[in-house]
Protein backbone atom coordinates (compact mmCIF):
# COMPACT_ATOMS: atom_id res chain seq x y z
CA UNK A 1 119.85 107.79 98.31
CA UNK A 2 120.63 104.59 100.23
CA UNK A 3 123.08 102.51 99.39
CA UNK A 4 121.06 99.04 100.85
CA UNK A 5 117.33 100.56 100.35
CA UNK A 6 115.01 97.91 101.84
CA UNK A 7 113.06 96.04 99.10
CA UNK A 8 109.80 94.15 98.51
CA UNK A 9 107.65 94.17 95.76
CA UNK A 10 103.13 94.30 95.46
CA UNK A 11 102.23 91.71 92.30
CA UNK A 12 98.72 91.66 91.11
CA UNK A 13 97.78 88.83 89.04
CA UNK A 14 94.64 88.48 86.94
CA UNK A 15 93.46 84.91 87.12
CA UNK A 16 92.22 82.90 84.45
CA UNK A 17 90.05 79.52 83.81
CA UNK A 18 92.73 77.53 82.19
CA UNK A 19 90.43 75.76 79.51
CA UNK A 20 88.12 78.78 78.40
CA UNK A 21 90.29 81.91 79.21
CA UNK A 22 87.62 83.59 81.36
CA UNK A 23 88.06 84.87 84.04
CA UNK A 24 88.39 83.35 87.29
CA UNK A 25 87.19 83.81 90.96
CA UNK A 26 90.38 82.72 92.91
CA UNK A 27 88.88 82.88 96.21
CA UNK A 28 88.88 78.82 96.97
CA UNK A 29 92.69 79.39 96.40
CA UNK A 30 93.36 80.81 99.90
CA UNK A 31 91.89 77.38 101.94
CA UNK A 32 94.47 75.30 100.39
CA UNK A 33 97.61 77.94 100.74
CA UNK A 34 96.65 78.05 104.15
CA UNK A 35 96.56 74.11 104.82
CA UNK A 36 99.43 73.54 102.34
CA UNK A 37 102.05 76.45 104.30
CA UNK A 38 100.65 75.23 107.94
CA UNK A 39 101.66 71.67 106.76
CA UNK A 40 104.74 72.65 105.93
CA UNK A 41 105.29 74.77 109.48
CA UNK A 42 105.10 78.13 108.30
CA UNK A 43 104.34 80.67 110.81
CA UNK A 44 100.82 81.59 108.93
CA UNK A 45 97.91 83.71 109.36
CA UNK A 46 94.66 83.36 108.00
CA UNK A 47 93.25 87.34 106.64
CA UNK A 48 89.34 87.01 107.14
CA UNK A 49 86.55 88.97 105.64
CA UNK A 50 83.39 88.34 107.33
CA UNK A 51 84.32 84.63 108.85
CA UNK A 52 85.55 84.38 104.95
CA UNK A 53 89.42 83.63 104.26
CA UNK A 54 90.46 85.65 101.45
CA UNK A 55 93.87 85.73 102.24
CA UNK A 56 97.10 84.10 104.12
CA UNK A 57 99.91 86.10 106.02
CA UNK A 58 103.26 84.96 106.54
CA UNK A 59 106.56 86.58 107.84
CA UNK A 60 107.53 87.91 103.87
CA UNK A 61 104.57 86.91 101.65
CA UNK A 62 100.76 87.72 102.21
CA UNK A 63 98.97 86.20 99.32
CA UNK A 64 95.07 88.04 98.90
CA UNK A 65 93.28 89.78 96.84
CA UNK A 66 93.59 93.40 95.16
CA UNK A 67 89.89 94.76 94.44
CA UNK A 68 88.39 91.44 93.02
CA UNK A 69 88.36 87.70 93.48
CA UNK A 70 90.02 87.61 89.65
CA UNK A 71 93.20 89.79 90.54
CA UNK A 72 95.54 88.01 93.20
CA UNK A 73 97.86 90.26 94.87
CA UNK A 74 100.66 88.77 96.65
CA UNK A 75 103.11 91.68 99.16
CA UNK A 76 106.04 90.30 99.26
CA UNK A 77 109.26 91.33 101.32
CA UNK A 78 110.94 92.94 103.03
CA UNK A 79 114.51 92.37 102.09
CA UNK A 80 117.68 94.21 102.37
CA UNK A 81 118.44 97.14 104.34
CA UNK A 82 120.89 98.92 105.82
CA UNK A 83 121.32 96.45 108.65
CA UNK A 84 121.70 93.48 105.72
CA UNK A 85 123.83 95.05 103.20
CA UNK A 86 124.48 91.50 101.95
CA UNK A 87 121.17 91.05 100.97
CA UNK A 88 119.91 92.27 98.20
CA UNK A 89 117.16 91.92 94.96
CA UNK A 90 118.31 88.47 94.75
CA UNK A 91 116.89 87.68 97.48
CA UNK A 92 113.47 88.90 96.36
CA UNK A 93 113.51 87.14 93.55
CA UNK A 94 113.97 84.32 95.28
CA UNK A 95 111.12 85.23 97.44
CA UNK A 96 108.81 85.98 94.07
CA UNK A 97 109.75 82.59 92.46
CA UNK A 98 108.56 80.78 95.10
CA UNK A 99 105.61 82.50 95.39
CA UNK A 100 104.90 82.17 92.38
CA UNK A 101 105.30 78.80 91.79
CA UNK A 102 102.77 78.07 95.06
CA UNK A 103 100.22 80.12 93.04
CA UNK A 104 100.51 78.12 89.53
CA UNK A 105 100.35 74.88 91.30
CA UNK A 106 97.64 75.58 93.72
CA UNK A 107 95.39 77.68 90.92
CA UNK A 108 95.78 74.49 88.23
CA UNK A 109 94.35 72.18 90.70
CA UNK A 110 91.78 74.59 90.56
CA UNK A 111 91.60 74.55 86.82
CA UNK A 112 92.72 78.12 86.84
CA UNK A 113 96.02 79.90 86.47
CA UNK A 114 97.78 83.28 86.11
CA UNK A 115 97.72 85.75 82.92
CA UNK A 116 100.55 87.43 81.48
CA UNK A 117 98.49 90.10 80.59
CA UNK A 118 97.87 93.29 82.49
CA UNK A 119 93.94 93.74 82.44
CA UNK A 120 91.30 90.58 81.39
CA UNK A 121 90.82 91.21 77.61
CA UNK A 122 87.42 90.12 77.34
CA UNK A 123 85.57 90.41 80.61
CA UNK A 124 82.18 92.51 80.35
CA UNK A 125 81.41 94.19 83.62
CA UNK A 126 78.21 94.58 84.85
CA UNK A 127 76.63 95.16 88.61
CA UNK A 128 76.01 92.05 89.02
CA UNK A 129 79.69 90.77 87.97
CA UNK A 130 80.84 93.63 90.01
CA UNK A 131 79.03 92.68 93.47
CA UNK A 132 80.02 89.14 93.04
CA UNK A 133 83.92 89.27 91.95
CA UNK A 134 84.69 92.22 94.35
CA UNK A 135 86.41 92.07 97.52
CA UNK A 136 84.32 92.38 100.58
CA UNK A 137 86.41 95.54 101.78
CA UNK A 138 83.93 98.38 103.08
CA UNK A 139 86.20 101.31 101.42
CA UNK A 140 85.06 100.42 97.99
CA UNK A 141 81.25 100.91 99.35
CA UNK A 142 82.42 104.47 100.78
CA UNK A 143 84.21 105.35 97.53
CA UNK A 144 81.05 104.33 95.06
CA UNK A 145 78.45 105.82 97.37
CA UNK A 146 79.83 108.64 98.74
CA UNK A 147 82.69 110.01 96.50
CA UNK A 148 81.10 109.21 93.52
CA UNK A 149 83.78 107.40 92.27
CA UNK A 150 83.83 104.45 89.69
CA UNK A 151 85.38 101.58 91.30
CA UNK A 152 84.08 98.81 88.93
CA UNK A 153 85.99 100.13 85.88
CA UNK A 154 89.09 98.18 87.56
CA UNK A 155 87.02 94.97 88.00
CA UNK A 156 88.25 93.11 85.09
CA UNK A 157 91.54 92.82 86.50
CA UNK A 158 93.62 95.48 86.02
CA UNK A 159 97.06 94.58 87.35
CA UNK A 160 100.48 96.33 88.27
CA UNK A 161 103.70 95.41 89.66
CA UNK A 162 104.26 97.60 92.26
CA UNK A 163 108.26 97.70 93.29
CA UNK A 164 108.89 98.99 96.69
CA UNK A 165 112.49 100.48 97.49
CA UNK A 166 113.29 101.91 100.87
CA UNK A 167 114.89 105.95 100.59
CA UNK A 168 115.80 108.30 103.91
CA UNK A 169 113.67 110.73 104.80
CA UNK A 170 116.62 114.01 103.20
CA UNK A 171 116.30 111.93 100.16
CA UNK A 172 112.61 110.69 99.75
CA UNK A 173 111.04 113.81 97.71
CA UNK A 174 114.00 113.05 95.01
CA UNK A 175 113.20 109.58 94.87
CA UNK A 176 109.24 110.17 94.27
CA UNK A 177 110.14 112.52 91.61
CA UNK A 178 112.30 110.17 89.97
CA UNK A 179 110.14 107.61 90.43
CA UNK A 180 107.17 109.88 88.42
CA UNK A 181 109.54 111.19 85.86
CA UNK A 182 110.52 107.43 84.82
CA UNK A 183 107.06 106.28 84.80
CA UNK A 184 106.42 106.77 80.90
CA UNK A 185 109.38 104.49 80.66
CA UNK A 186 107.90 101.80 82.85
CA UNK A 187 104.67 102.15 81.33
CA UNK A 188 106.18 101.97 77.92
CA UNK A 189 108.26 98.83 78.69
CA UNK A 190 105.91 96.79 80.59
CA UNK A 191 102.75 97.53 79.28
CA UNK A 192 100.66 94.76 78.62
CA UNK A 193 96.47 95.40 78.10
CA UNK A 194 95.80 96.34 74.51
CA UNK A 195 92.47 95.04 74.87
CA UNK A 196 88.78 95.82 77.04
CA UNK A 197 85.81 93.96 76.78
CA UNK A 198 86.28 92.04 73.87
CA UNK A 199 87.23 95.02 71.75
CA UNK A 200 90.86 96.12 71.09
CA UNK A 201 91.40 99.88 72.80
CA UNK A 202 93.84 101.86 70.62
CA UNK A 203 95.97 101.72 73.33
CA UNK A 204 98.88 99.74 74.59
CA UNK A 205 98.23 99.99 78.43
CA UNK A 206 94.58 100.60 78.75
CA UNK A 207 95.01 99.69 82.24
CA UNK A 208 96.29 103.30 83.05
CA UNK A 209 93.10 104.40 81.54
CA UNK A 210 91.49 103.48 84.66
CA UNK A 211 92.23 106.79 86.70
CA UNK A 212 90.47 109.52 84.55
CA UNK A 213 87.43 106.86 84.23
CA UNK A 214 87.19 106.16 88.41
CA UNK A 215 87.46 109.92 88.64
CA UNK A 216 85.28 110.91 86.29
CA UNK A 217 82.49 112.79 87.97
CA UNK A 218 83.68 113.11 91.69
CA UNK A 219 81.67 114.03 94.61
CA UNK A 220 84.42 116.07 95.64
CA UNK A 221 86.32 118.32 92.81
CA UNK A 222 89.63 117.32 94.36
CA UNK A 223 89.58 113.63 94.07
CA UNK A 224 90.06 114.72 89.82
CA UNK A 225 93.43 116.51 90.94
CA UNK A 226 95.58 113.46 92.47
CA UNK A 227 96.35 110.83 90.03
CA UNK A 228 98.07 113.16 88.03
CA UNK A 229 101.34 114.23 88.65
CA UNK A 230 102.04 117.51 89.86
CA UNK A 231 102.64 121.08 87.52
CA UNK A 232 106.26 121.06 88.96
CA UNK A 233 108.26 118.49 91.05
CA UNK A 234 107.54 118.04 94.46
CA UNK A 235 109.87 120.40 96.29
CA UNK A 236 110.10 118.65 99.84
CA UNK A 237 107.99 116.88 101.89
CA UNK A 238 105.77 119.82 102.74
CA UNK A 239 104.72 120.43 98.98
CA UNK A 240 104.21 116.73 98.88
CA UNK A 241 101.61 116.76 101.99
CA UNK A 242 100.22 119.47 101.58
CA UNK A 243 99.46 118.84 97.61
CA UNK A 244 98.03 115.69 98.62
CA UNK A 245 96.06 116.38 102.13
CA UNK A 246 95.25 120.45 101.79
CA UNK A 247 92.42 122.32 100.61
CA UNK A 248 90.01 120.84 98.23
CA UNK A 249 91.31 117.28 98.99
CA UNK A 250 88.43 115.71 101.29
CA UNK A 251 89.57 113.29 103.75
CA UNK A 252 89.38 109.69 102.88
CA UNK A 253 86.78 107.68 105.36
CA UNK A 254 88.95 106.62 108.51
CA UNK A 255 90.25 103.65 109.57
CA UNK A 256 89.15 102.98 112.99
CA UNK A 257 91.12 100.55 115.98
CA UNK A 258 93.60 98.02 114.37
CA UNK A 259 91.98 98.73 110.40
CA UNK A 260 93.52 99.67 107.53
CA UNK A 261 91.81 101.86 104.91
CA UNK A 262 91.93 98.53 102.62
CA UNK A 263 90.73 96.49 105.77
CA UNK A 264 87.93 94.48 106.91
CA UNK A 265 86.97 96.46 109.63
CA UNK A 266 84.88 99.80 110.61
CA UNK A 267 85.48 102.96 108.96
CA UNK A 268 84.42 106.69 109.75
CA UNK A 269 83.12 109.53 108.07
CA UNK A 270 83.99 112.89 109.65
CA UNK A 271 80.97 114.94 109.32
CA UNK A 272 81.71 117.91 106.70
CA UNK A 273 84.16 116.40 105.01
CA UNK A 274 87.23 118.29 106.15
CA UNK A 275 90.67 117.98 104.31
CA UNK A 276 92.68 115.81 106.46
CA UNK A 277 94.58 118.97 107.53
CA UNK A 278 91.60 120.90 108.48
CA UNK A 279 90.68 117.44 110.45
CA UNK A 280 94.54 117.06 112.01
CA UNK A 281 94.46 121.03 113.10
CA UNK A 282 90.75 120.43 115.36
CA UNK A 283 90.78 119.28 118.97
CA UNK A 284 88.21 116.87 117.94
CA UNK A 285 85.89 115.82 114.99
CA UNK A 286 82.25 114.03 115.63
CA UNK A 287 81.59 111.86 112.37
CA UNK A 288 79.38 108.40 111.99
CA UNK A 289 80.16 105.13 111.22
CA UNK A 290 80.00 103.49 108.04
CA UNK A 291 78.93 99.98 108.80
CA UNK A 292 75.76 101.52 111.40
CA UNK A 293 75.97 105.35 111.16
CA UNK A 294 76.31 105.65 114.77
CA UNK A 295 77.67 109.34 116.04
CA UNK A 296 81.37 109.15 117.00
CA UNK A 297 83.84 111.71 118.14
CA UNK A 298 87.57 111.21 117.21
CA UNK A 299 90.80 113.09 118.75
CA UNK A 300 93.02 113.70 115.70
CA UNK A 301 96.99 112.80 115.88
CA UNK A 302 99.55 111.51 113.07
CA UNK A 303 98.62 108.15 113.15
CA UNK A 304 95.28 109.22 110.96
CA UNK A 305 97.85 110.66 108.80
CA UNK A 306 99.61 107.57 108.43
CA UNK A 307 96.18 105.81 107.86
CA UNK A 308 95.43 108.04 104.81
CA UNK A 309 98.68 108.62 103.08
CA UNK A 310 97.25 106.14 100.17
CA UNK A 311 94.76 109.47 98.70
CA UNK A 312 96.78 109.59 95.84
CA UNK A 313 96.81 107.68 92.38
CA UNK A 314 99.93 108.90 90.81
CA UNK A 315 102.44 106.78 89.40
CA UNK A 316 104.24 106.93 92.41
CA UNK A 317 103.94 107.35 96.30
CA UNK A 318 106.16 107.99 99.21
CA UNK A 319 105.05 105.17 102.02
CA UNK A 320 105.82 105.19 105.77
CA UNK A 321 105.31 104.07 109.26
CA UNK A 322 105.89 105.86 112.47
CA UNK A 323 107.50 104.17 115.49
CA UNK A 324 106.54 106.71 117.55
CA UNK A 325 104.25 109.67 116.08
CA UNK A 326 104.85 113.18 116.61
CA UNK A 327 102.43 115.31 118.69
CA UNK A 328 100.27 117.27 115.70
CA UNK A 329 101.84 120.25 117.28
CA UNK A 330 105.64 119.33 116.03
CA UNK A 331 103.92 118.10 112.57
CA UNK A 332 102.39 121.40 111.74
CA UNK A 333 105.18 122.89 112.99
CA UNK A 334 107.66 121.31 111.13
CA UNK A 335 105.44 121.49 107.68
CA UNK A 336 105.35 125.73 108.02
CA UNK A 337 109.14 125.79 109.11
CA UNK A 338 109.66 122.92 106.06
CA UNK A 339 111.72 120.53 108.01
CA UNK A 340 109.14 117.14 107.83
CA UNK A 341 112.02 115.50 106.51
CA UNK A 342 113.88 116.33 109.68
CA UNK A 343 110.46 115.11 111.71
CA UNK A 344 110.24 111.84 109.44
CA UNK A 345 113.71 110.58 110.29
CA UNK A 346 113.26 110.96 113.81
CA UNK A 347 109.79 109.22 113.57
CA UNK A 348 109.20 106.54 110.85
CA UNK A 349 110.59 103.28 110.98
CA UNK A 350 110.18 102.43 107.11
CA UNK A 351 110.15 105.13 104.72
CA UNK A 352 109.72 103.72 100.86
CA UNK A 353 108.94 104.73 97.28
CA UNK A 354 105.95 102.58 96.10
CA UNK A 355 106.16 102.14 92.14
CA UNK A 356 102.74 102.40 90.55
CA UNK A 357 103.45 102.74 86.43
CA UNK A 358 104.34 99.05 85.25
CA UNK A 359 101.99 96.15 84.01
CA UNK A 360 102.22 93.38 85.33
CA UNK A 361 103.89 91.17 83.06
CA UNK A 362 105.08 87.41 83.80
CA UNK A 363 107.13 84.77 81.36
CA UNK A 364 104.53 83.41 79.15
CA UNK A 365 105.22 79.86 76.47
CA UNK A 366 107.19 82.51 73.85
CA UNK A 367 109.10 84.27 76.38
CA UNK A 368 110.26 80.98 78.18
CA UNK A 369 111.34 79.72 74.75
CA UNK A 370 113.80 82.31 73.94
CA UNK A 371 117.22 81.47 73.48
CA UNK A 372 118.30 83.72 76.50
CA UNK A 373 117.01 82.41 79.64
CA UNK A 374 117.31 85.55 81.60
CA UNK A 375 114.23 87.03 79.55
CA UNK A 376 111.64 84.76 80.84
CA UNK A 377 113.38 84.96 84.47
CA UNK A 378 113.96 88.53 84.85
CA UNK A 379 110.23 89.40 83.49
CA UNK A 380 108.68 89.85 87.30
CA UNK A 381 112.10 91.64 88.50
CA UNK A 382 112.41 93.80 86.28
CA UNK A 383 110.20 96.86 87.57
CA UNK A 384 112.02 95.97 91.09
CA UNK A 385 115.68 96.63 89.47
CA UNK A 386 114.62 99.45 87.08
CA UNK A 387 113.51 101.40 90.68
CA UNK A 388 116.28 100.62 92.49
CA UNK A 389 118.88 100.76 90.02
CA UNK A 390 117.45 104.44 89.53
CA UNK A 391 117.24 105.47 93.57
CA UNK A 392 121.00 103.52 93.89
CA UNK A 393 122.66 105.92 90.74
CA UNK A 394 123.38 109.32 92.07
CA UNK A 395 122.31 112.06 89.70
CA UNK A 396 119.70 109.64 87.75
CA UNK A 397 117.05 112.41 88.06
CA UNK A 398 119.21 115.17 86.72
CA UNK A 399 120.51 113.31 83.73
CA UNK A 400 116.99 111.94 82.91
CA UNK A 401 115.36 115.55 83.28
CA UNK A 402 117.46 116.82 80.52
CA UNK A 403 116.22 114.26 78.03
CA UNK A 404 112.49 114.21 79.18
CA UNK A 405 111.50 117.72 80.97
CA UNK A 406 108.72 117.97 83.64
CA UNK A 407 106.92 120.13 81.66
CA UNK A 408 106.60 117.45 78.67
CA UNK A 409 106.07 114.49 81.18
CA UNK A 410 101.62 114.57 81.26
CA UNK A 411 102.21 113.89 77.58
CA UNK A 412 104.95 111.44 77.44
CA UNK A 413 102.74 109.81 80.04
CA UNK A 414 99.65 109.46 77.79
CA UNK A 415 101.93 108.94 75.10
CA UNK A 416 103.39 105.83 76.73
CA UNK A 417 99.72 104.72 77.27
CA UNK A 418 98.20 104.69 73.76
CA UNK A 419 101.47 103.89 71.86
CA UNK A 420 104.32 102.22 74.42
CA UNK A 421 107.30 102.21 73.29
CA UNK A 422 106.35 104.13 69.57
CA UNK A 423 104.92 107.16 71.38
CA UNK A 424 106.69 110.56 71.45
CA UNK A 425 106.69 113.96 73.67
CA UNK A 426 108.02 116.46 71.51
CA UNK A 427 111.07 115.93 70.53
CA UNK A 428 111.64 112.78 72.96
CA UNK A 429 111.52 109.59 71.56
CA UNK A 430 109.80 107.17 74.67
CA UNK A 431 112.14 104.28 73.36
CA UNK A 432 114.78 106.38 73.88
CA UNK A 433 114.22 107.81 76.65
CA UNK A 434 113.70 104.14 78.38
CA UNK A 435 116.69 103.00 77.07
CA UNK A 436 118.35 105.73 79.06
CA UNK A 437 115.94 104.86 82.55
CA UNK A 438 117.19 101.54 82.01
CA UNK A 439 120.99 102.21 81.54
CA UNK A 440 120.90 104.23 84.02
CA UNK A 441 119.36 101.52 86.63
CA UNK A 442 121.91 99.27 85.42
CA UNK A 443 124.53 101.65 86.83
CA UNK A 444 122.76 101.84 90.31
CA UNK A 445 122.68 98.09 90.67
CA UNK A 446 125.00 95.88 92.33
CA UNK A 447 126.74 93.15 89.55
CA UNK A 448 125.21 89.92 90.55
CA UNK A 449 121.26 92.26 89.95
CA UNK A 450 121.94 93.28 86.45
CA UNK A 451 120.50 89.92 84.84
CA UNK A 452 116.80 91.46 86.01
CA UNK A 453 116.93 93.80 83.02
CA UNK A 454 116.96 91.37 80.35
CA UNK A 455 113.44 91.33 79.58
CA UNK A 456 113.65 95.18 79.38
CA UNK A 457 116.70 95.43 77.03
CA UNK A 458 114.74 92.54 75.42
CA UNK A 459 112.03 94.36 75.00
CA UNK A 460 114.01 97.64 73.66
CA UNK A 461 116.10 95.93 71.08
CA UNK A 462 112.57 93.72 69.43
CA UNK A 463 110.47 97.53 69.77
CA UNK A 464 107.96 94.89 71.47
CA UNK A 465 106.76 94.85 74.83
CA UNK A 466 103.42 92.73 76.02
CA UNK A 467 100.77 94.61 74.05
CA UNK A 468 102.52 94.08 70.82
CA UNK A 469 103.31 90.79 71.34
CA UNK A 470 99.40 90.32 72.36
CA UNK A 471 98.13 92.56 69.56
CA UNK A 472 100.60 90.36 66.85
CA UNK A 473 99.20 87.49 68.29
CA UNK A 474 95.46 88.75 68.32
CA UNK A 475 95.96 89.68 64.20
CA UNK A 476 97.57 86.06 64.01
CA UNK A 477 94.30 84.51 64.71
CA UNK A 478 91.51 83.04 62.89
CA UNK A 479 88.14 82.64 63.84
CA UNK A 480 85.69 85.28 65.70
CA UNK A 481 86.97 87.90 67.61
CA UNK A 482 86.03 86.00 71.07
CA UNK A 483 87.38 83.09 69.83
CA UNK A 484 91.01 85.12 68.85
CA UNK A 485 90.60 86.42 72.90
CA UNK A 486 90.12 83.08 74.27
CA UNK A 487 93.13 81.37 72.27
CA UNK A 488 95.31 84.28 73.28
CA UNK A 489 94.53 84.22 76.62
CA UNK A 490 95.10 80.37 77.37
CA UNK A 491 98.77 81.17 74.93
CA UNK A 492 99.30 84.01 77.80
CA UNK A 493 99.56 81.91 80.53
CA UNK A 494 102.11 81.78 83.15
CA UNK A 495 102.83 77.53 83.35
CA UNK A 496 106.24 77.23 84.61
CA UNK A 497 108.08 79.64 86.29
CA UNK A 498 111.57 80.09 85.14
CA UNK A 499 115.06 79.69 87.42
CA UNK A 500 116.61 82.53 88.99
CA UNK A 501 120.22 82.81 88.24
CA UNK A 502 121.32 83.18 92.52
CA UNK A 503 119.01 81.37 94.39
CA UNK A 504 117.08 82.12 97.88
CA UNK A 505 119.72 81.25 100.04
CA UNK A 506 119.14 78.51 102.80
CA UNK A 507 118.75 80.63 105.43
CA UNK A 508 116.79 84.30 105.17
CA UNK A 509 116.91 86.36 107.80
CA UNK A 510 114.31 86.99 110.38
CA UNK A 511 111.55 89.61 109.21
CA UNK A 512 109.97 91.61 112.49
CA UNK A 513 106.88 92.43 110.54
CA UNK A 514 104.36 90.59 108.69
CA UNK A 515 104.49 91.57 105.17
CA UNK A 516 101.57 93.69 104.59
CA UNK A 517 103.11 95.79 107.66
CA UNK A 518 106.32 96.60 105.29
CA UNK A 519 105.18 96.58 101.94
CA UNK A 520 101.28 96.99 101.36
């Protein structure tokens, strides 16, 4: 594992009306970052959607939207390195307290402001809430309408915090593993959405719950197979690709010219539906156009594998860019001889492990009045430190395999979903076992990082994360059950964000990428 792993980190945020706890489209919050960051001479980019700006690009932050107008998602990074072994998670949570301190000024002018809560508690969805909170991104037309897939289950803000920590290529299978092994942990500490609808769910992170639901009844019987982790760990880089883009895995719709698969832009469908391997392995591929259905023929290479290494939902992916692709010949190659890690170190010029388990969780009125300080500032860190702490430790994956076993982990998973940190696999207690993922990060991390687990040890020595905290809360309450919501939304909110211990320094070093190019 790296010593300096780069670092950035994806926060989704599900905005609220600050008077009535509803929630919130955010989309006239994007006009005034972009006047109020030009003003102050940031080199800034506006991120359109039909003539529409939903979003605002800068050299480390991009502040848009995830899947709806009610869940901001802000990319943030990259920092640290190899080349900048003096930086470090300090300086992204730097980076995230400014951020975040934009957002809760700019929303309250709005009359709005961020949730510390990990899914809306109280937000029906309908089609007509769907069509007019969604983002206007043509993917989630080609997922509804021709996978069969139910993208409006995540439309009342579910919302992660999605760490991102560089690995090398040797070392990046290890780090995925490690990163899907933990994940009960991180779901167990940060979760934070006991409620749906207006009805409490029996379960402590109902956001997790979205996966089986999107996935329900697939067009394609592969799409069921890839937000669950695998039978065994991932072996190398081979098992991983192939698992992901072989067989019964139809090809996501391709992004075509300068788009992303979460872009603005056109999209393909290859006619027949190929797995993306079947597609790579063809001289060419005729398919039609989403936005007109026009004919098109495309000449495969590695970039479309690049394009499409998103098609999985597990708690966990491995990320990367080429510099320069390799022919298709020397990929195939390389995946029968098994030496794609070999191929990706020659090749990509960011490699990372993109953390998909924790809630997103932010210092709320009771956290912020804790004696400690560190709590309420280390709350959006945390996730960050836990992964790096763990890819930084040598041997973190062996150690935490003998207490939780990959044969037990599907259950401690769901386990760590319906109960957090009460729920058990066997003999495995899940607050055990995350007291030993987060010891074990706190041996990975450099000194002047270790104040970012307070709000997990917090959470381990009360036995309450975020849903318990919400639920005690919710049983608190008088009144109607929508009235109980409402109060403990508007008690949820995220009003001042606290200190950081080491400040941003004065001067950050230059970033050759726009944000969304290193971290989304």
């Amino acid at each position: 594992m790296r010593t300096h792993p780069t670092l950035g980190v994806e926060l989704e945020m599900p905005v609220v009306d600050l008077a009535s706890g509803a929630s919130f489209d955010g989309r006239e919050l994007f006009p005034r970052l972009f006047e109020s960051r030009r003003g102050r001479h940031e080199a800034v980019t506006p991120v359109l959607a039909s003539g529409s700006l939903i979003g605002v690009a800068g050299p480390q932050v991009v502040s848009s939207v995830d899947n709806g107008f009610n869940n901001l998602e802000s990319a943030i990074g990259i920092v640290g390195g190899p080349a900048r072994p003096g930086s470090n998670l300090n300086d992204l949570a730097g980076l995230v307290h400014r951020e975040l301190t934009e957002l809760v000024g700019a929303l309250s002018e709005l009359g709005a402001g961020i949730a510390n809560l990990s899914q809306h508690p109280a937000t029906p969805i309908d089609e007509a809430f769907y069509q007019a909170m969604r983002a206007p991104k043509p993917i989630y037309d080609y997922w509804r309408d021709v996978r069969g897939w139910r993208h409006e289950t995540g439309m009342d803000a579910k919302a992660q915090n999605g760490p991102t920590t560089g690995v090398d290529a040797e070392h990046a299978v290890e780090a995925l593993n490690l990163a899907l092994l933990a994940a009960p942990a991180m779901i167990a500490l940060f979760a934070n959405s006991p409620f749906e609808a207006g009805e409490p769910t029996g379960c402590k992170e109902n956001r997790l719950r979205i996966w089986t639901r999107m996935f329900a009844a697939p067009t394609f019987p592969g799409d069921r197979a890839t937000h669950r982790p695998p039978v065994q760990p991932f072996e190398d880089l081979a098992h991983y690709l192939r698992w992901m883009f072989e067989g019964n895995r139809a090809m996501q719709a391709l992004p075509l010219g300068a788009n992303s698969y979460k872009g603005f832009g056109e999209l393909a469908r290859m006619d027949g539906d190929p797995s993306l391997f079947a597609f790579l392995r063809a001289q060419s591929w005729s398919g039609r156009r989403l936005s007109d259905g026009a004919a098109i023929e495309v000449t495969p290479d590695l970039r479309h594998l690049e394009s499409l290494q998103f098609s999985q939902f597990s708690d966990a992916r491995i990320r990367f860019s080429f510099g320069t692709a390799p022919t298709v010949e020397d990929f195939f190659q390389a995946l029968a001889e098994r030496k794609v890690e070999a191929l990706f170190a020659d090749h990509c010029q960011s490699l990372y492990i993109e953390g998909r388990a924790a809630g997103a969780n932010f210092p709320d009125a009771e956290l912020c009045d804790l004696d400690d300080p560190l709590v309420s500032a280390s709350v959006a860190m945390a996730p960050s430190a836990i992964q790096k702490g763990l890819q930084c430790n040598p041997g973190s994956l062996h150690r935490l395999s003998r207490q939780l076993p990959w044969r037990d982990l599907g259950l401690a998973r769901e386990e760590a979903v319906r109960h957090g940190l009460d729920g058990r696999a066997g003999l495995v207690s899940l607050a055990r076992f995350a007291r030993a993922v987060v010891e074990e990060a706190e041996e990975g991390l450099c000194p002047s990082e270790r104040w970012m687990l307070a709000y997990p040890l917090h959470v381990l020595e009360t036995g309450r994360n975020g849903a318990d905290r919400a639920l005690a809360a919710f049983e608190r309450g008088s009144g109607s059950r929508a009235t109980r919501l409402r109060e403990l939304v508007t008690s949820r909110l995220l009003r001042r964000v606290p200190p950081v211990p080491f400040p941003q320094r004065e001067r950050m070093f230059e970033a050759p990428e726009f944000a969304t190019a290193s971290v989304a």
